[in-house]
Structure formats: C-alpha cells, structure tokens
PDB file of N, CA and C in Angstrom:
ATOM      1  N   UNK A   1     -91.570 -77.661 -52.881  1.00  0.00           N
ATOM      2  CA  UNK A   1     -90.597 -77.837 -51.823  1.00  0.00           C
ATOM      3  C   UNK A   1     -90.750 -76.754 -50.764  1.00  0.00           C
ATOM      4  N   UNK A   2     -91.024 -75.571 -51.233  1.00  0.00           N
ATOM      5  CA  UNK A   2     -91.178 -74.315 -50.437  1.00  0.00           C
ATOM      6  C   UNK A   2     -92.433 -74.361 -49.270  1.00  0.00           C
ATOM      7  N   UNK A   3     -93.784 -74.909 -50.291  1.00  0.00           N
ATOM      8  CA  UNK A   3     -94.718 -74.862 -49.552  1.00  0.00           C
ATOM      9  C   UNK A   3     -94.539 -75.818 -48.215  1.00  0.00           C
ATOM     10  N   UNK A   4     -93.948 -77.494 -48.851  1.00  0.00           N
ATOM     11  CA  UNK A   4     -93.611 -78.265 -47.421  1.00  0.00           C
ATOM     12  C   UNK A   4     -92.744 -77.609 -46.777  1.00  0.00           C
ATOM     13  N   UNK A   5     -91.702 -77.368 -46.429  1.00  0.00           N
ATOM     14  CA  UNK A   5     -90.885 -76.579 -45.502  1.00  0.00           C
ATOM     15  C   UNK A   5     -92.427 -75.576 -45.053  1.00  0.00           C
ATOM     16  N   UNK A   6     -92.649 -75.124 -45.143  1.00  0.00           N
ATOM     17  CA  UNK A   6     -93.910 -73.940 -44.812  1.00  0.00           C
ATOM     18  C   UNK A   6     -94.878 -74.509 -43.956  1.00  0.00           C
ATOM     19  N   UNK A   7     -95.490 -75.617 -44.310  1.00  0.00           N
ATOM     20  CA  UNK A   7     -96.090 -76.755 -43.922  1.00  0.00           C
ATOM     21  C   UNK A   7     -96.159 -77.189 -42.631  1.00  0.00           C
ATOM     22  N   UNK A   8     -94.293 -77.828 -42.655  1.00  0.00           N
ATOM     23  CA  UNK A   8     -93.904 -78.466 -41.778  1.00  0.00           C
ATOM     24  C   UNK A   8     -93.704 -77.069 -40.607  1.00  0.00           C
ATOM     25  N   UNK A   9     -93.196 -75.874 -40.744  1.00  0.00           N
ATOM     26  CA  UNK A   9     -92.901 -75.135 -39.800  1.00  0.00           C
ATOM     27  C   UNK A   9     -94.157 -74.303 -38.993  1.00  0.00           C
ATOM     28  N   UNK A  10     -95.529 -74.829 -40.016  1.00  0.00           N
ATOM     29  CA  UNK A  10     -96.844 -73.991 -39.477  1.00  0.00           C
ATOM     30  C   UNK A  10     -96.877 -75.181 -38.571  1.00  0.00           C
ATOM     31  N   UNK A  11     -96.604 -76.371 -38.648  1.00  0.00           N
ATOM     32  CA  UNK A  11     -97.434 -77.597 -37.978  1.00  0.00           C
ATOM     33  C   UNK A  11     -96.842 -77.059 -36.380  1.00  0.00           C
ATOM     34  N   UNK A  12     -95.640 -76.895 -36.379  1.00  0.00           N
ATOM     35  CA  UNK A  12     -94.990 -77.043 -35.009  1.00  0.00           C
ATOM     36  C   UNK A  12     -95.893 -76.148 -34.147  1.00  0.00           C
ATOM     37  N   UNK A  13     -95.259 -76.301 -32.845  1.00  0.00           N
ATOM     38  CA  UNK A  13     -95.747 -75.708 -31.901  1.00  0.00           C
ATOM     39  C   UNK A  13     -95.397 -74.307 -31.606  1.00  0.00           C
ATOM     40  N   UNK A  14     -96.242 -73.177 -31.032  1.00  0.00           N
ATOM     41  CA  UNK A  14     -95.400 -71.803 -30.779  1.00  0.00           C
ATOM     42  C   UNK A  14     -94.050 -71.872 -29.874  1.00  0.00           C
ATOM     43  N   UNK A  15     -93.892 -72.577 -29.334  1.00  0.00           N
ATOM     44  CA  UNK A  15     -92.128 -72.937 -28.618  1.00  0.00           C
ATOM     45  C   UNK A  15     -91.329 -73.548 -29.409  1.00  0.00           C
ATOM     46  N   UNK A  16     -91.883 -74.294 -30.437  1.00  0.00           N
ATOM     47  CA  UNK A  16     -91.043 -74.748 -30.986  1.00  0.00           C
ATOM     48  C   UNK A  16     -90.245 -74.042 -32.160  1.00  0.00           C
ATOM     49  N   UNK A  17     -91.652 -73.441 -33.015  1.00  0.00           N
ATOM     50  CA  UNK A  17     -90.715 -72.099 -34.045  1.00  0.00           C
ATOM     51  C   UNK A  17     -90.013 -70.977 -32.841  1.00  0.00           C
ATOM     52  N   UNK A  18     -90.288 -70.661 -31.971  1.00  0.00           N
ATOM     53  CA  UNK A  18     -89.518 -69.558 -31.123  1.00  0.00           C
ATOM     54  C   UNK A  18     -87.942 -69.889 -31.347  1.00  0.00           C
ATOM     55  N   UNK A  19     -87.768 -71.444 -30.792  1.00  0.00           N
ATOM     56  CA  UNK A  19     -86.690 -72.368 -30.720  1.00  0.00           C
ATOM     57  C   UNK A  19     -85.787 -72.685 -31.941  1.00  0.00           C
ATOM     58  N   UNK A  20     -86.993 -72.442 -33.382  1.00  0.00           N
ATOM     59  CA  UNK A  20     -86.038 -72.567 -34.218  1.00  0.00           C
ATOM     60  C   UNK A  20     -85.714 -71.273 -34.696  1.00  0.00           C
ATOM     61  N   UNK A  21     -86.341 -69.919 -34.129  1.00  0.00           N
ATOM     62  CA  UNK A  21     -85.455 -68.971 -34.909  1.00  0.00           C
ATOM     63  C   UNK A  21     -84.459 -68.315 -33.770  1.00  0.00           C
ATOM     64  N   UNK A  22     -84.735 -68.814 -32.460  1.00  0.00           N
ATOM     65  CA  UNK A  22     -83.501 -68.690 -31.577  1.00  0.00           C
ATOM     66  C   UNK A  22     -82.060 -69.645 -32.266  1.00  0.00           C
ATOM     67  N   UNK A  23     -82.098 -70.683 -32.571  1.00  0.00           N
ATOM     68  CA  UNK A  23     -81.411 -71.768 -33.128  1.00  0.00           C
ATOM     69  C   UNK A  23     -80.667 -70.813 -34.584  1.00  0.00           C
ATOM     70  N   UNK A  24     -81.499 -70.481 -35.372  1.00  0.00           N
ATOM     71  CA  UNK A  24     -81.341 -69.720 -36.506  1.00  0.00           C
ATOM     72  C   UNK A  24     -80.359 -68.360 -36.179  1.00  0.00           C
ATOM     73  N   UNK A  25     -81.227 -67.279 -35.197  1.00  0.00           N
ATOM     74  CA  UNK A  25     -80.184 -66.804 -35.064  1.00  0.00           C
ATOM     75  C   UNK A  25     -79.013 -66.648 -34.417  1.00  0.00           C
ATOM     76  N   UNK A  26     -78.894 -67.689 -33.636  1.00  0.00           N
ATOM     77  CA  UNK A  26     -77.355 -67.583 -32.953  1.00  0.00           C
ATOM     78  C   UNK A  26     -76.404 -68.218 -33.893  1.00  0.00           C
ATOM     79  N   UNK A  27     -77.068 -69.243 -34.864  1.00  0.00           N
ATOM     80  CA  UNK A  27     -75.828 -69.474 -35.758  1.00  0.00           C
ATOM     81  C   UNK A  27     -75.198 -68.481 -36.486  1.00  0.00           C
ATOM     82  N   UNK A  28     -76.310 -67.513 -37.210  1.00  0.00           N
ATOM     83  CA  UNK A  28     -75.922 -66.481 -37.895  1.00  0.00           C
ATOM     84  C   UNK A  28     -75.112 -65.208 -36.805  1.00  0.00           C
ATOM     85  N   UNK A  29     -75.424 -65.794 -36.069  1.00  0.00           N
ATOM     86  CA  UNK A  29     -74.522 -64.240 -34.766  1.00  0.00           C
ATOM     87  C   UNK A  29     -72.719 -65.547 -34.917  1.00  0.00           C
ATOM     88  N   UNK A  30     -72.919 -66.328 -34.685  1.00  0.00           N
ATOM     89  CA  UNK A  30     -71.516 -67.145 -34.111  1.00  0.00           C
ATOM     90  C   UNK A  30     -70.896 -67.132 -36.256  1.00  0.00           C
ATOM     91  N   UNK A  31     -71.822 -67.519 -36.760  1.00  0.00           N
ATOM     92  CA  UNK A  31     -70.811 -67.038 -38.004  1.00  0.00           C
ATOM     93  C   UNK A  31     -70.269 -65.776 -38.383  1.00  0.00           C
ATOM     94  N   UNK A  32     -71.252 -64.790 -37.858  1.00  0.00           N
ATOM     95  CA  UNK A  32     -71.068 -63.051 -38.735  1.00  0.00           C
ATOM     96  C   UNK A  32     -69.867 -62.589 -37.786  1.00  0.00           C
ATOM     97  N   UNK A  33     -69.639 -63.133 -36.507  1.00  0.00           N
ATOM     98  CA  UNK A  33     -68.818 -62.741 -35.532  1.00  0.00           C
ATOM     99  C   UNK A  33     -67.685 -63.878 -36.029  1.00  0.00           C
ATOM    100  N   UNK A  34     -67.758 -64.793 -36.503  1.00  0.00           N
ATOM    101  CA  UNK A  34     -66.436 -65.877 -36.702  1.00  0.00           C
ATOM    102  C   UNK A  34     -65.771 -64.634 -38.294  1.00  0.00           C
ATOM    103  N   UNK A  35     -66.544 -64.689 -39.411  1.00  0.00           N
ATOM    104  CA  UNK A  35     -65.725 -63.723 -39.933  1.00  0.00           C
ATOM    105  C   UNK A  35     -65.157 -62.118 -39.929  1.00  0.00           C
ATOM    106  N   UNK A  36     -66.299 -61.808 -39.194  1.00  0.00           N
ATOM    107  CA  UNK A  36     -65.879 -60.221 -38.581  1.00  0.00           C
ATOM    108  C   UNK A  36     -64.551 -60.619 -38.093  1.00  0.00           C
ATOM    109  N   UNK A  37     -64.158 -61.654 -36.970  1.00  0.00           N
ATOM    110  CA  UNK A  37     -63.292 -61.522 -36.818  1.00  0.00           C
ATOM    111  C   UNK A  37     -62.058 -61.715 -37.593  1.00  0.00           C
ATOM    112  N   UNK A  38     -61.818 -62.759 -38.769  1.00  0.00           N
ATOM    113  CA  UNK A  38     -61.105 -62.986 -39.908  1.00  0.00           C
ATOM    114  C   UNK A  38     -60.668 -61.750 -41.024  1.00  0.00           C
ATOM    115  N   UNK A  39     -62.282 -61.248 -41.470  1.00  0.00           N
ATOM    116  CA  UNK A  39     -62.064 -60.153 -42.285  1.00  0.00           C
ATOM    117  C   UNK A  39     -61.683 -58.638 -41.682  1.00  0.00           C
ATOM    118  N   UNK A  40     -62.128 -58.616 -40.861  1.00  0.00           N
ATOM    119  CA  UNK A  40     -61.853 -56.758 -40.152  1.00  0.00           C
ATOM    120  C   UNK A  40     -60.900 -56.309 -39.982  1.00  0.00           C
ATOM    121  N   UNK A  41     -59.650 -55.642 -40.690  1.00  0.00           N
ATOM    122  CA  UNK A  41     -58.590 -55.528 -40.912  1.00  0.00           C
ATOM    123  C   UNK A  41     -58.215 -54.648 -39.463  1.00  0.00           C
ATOM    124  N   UNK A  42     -59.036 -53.449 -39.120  1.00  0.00           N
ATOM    125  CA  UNK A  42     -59.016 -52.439 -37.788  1.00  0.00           C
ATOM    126  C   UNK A  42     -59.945 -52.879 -36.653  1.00  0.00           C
ATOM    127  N   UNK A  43     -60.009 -54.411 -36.708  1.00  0.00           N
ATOM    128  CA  UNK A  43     -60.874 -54.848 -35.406  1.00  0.00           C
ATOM    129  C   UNK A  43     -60.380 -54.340 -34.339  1.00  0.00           C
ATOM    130  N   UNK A  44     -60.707 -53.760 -33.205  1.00  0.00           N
ATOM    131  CA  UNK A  44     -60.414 -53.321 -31.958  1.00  0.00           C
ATOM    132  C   UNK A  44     -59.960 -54.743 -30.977  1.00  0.00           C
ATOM    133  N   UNK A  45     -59.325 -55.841 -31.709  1.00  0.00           N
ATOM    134  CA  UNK A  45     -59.234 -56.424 -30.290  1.00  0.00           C
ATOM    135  C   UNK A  45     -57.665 -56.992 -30.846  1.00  0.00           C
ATOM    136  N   UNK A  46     -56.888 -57.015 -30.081  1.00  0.00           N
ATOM    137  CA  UNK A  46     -55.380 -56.911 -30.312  1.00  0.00           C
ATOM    138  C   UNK A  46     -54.728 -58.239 -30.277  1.00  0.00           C
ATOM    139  N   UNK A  47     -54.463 -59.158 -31.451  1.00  0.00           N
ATOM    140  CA  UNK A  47     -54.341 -60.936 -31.567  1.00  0.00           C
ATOM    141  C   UNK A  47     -53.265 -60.591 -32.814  1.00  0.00           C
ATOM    142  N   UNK A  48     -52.984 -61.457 -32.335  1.00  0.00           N
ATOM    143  CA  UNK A  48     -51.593 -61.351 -33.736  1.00  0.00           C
ATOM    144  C   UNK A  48     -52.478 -62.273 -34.823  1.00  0.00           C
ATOM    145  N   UNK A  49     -51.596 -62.251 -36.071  1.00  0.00           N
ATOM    146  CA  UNK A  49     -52.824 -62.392 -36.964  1.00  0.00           C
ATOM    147  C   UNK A  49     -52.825 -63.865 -37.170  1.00  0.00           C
ATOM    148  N   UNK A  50     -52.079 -64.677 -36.604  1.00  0.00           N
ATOM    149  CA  UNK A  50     -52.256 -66.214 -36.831  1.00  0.00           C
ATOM    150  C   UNK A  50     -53.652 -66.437 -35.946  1.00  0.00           C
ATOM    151  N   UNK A  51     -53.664 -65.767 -34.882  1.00  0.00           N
ATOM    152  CA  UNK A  51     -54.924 -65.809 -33.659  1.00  0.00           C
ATOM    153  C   UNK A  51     -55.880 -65.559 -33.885  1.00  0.00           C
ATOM    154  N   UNK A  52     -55.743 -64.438 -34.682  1.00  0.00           N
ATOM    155  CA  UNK A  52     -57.063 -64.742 -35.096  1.00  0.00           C
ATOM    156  C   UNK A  52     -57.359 -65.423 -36.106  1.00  0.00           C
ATOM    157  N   UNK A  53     -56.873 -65.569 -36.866  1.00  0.00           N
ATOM    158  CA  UNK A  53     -57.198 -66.657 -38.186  1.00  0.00           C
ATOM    159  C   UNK A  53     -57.833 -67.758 -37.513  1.00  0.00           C
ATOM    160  N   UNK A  54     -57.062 -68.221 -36.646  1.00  0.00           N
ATOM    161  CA  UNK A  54     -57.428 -69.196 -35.560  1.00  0.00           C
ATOM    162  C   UNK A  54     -59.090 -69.363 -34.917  1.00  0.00           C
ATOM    163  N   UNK A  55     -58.852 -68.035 -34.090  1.00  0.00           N
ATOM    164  CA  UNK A  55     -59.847 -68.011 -33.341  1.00  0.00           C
ATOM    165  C   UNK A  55     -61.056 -67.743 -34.369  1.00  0.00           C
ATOM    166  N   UNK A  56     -61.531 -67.150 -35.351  1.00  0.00           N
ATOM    167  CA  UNK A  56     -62.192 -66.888 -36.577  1.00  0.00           C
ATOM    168  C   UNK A  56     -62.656 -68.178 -37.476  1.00  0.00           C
ATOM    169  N   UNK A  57     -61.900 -68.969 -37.265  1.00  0.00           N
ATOM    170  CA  UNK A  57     -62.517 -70.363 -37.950  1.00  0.00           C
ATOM    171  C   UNK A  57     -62.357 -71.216 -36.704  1.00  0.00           C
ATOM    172  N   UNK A  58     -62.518 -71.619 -35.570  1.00  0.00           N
ATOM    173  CA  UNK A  58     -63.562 -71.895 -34.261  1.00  0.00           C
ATOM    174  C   UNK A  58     -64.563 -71.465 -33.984  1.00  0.00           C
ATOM    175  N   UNK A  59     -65.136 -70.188 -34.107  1.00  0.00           N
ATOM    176  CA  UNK A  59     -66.206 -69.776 -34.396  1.00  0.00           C
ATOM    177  C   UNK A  59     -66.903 -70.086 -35.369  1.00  0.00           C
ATOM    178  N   UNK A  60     -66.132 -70.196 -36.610  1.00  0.00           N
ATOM    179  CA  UNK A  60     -67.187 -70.480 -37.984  1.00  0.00           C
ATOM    180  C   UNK A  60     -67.304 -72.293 -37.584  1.00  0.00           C
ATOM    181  N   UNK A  61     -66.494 -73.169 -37.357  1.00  0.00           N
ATOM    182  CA  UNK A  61     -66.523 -74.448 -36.951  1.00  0.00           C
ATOM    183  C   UNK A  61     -67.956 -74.428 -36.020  1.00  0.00           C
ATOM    184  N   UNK A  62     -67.888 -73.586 -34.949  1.00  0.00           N
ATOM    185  CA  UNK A  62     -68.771 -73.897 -33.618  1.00  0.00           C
ATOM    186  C   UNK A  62     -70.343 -73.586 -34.274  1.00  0.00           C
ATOM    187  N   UNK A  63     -70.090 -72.748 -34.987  1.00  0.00           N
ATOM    188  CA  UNK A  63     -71.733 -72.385 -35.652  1.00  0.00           C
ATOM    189  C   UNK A  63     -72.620 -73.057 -36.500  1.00  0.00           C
ATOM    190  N   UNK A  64     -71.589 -73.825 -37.032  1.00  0.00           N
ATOM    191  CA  UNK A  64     -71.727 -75.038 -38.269  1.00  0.00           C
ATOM    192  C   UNK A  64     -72.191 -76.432 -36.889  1.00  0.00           C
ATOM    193  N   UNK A  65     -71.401 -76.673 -36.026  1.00  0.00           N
ATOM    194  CA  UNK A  65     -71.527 -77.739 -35.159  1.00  0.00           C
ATOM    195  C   UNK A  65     -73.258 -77.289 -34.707  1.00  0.00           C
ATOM    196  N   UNK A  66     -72.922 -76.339 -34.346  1.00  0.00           N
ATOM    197  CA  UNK A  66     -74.400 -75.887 -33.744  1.00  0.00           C
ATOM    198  C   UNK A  66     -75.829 -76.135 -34.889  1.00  0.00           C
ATOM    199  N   UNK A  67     -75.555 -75.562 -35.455  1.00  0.00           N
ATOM    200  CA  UNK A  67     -76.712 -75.695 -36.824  1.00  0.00           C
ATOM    201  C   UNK A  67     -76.831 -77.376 -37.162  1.00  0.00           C
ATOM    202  N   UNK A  68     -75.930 -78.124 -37.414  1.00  0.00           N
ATOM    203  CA  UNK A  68     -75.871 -79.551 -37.236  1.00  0.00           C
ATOM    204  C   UNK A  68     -76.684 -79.752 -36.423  1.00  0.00           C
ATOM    205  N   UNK A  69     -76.366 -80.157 -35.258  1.00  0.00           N
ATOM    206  CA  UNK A  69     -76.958 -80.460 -33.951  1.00  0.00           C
ATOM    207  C   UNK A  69     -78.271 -80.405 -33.847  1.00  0.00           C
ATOM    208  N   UNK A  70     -78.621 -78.956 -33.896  1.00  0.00           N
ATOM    209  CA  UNK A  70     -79.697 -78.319 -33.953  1.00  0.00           C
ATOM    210  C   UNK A  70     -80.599 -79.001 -35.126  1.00  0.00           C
ATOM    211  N   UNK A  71     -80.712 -79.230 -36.156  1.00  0.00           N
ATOM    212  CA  UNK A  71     -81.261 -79.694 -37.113  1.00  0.00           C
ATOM    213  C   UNK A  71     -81.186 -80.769 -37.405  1.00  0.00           C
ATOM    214  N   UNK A  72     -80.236 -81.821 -36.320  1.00  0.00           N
ATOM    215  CA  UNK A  72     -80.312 -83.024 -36.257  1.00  0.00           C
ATOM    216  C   UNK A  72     -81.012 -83.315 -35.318  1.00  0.00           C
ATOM    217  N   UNK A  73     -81.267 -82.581 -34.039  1.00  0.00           N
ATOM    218  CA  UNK A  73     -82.759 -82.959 -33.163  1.00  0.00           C
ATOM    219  C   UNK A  73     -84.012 -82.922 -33.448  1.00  0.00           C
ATOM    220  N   UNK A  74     -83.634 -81.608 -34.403  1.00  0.00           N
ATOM    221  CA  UNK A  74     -85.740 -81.485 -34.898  1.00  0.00           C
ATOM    222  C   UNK A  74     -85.904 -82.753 -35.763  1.00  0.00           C
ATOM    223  N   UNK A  75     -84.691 -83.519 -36.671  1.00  0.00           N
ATOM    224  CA  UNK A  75     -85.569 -84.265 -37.268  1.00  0.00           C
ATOM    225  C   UNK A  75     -86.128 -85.722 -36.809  1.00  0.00           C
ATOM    226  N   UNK A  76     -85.341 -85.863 -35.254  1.00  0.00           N
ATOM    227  CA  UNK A  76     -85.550 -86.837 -34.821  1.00  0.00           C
ATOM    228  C   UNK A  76     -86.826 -86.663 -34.365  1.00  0.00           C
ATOM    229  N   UNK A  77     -87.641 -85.490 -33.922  1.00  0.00           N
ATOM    230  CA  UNK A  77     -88.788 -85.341 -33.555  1.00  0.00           C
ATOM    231  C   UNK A  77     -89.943 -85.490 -34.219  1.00  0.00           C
TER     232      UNK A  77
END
C-alpha cells in the first residue's frame, strides 16, 4: 500500500507534488491554529470563551473542508 501511494506521488508532475504539500500544509497550519485556539488557556487574543470554542471548531471544520476538496480534485485527475 505504501509503495503505491509512493508510486502514484513519484508519477506526478514537479507542480503538482509542490501543490500537494502546499495543500498538506495549510491544512495542518488551519488545524494546529483551529486547536491552539480551543486549547491555549493564556492565548493572547481576548474572546470570551463560548468564541472561541466557536471560532476553534470553524477552523478545524474549514481545514477538514479543505483537505476534502483538495483530495477530491487530485482524484478526479
């Protein structure tokens, strides 16, 4: 299983792996920032705490949408 995934990601093009670890890491930036904001008890940014609960799982939502998306175009390709 490892080697196909390996396979499939040597086949692509050099824009295209660029694309998927741009893709890769902004999900991991929009999740690590969706719970930073949830878990960080002394976050520097001043939300009452329903708000952020709030705003903290829109972020984790938007990163998940994104990674979807994202991995629902490559396979159409």
């Amino acid at each position: 299983m490892l080697q196909n995934l390996k396979d499939n990601f040597m086949k692509k093009s050099l824009k295209e792996r660029f694309l998927l670890f741009i893709g890769v890491l902004f999900f991991l930036i929009y999740l690590t920032f969706g719970l930073t904001i949830i878990f960080w008890e002394k976050l520097p940014l001043r939300l009452p705490f329903g708000y952020r609960i709030a705003l903290g799982i829109v972020m984790i939502l938007y990163a998940i949408i994104r990674f979807l998306r994202f991995f629902g175009n490559n396979n159409e390709e």
